[in-house]
Protein backbone atom coordinates (compact mmCIF):
# COMPACT_ATOMS: atom_id res chain seq x y z
CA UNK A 1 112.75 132.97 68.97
CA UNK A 2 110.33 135.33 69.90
CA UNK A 3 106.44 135.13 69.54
CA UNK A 4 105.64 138.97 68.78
CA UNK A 5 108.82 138.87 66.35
CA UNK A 6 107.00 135.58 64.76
CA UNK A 7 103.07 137.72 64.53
CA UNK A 8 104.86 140.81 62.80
CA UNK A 9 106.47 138.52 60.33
CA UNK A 10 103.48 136.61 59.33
CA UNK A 11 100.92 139.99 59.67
CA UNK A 12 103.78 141.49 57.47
CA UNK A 13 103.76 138.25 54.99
CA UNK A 14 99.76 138.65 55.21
CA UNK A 15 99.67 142.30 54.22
CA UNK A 16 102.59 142.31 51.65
CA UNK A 17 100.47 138.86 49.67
CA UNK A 18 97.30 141.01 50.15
CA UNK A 19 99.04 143.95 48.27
CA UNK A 20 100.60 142.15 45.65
CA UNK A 21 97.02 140.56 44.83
CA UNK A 22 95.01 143.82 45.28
CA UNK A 23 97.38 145.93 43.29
CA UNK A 24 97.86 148.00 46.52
CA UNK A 25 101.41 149.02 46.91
CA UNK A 26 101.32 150.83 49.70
CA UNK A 27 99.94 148.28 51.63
CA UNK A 28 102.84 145.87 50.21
CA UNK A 29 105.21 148.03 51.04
CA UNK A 30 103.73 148.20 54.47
CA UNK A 31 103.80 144.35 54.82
CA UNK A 32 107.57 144.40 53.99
CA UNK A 33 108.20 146.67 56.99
CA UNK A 34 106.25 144.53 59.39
CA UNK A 35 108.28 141.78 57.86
CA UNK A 36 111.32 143.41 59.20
CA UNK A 37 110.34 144.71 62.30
CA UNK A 38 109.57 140.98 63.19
CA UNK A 39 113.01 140.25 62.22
CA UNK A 40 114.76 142.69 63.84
CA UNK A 41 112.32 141.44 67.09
CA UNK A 42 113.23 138.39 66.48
CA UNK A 43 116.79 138.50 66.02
CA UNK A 44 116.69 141.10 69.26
CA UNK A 45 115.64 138.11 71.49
CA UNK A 46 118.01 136.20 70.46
CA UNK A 47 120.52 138.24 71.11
CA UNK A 48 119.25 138.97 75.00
CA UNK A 49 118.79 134.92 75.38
CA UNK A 50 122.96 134.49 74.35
CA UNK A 51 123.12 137.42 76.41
CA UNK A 52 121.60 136.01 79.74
CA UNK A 53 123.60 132.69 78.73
CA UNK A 54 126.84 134.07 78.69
CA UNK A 55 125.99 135.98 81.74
CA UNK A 56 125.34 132.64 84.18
CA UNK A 57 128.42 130.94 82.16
CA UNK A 58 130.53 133.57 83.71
CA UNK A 59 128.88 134.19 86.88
CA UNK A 60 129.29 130.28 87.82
CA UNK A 61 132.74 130.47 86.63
CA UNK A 62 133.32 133.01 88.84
CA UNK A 63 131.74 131.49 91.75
CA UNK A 64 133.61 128.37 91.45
CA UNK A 65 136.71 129.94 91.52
CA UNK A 66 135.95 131.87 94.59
CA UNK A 67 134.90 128.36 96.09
CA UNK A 68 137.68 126.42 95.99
């Protein structure tokens, strides 16, 4: 999970409700973009943390084998 990824979702939830109430679709539309940026954030740190996860899994299999 990723902190900025979290802000842009709930700034997006923020300005899409604000829309909706106001009438203002542009800035609804806007909050639904935000909304998505934070997932795509979001989902982009995950990805890096399975990443750097796999990464060590190998690299200590690899050392361990070259240990013995």
């Amino acid at each position: 999970m990723t902190i900025s990824g979290k802000k842009e979702q709930i700034k997006g939830r923020v300005k899409e409700a604000t829309g909706v109430l106001t009438g203002d679709k542009k800035l609804e539309r806007e909050g639904k973009v935000d909304r998505a940026a934070g997932n795509i954030k979001e989902k982009a740190g995950e990805l890096v943390d399975d990443v750097k996860k796999t990464t060590e899994k190998v690299v200590d299999k690899v050392k361990s084998t070259f240990e013995r």
